[in-house]
Protein backbone atom coordinates (compact mmCIF):
# COMPACT_ATOMS: atom_id res chain seq x y z
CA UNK A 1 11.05 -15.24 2.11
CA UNK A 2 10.16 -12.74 -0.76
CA UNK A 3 8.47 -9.76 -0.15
CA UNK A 4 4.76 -10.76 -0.38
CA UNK A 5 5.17 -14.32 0.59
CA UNK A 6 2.92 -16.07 3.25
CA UNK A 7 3.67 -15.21 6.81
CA UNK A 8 3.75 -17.81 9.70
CA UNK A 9 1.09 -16.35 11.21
CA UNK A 10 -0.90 -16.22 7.65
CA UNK A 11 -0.30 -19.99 6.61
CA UNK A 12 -0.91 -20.88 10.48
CA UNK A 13 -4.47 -19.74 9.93
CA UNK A 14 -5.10 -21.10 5.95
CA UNK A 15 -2.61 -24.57 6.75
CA UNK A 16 -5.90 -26.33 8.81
CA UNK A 17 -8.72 -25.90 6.25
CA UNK A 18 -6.40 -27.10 3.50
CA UNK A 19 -7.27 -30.53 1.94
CA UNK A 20 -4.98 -33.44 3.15
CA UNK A 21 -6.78 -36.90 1.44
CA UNK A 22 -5.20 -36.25 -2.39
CA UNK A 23 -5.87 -39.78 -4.26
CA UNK A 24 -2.92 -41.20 -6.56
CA UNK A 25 -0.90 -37.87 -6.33
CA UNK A 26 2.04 -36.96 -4.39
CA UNK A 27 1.88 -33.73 -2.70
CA UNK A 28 3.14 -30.82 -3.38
CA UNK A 29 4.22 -28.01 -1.15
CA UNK A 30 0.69 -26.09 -0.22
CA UNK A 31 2.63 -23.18 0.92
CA UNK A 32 4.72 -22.40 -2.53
CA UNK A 33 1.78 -22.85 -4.28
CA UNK A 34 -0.61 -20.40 -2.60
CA UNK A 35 2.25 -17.93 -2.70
CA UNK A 36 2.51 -18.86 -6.05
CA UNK A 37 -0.88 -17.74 -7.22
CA UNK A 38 -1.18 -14.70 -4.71
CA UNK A 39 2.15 -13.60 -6.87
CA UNK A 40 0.42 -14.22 -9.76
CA UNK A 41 -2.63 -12.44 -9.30
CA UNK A 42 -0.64 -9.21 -7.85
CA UNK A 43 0.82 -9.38 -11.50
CA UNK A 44 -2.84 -8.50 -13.39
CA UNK A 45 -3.43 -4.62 -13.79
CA UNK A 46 -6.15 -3.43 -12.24
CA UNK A 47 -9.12 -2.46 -14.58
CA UNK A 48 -9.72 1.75 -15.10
């Protein structure tokens, strides 16, 4: 687990309200994802 990656605890409370009916897709791991985009968005400076 990387530094800033989901805890259990976290993705025990976000997991639930995530959607689980996805139509003609397979699905993808929720949990990479998220972490994926939280990473991402710790990457944009912070406006002066």
């Amino acid at each position: 687990m990387a530094r800033f990656d989901l805890t259990d605890t976290e993705w025990a409370v976000i997991e639930p309200v995530l959607p689980t009916d996805v139509c003609r897709k397979d699905r993808v791991d929720d949990r990479r994802v998220l972490n994926g985009i939280f990473w991402r968005v710790r990457q944009v400076p912070v406006p002066q």
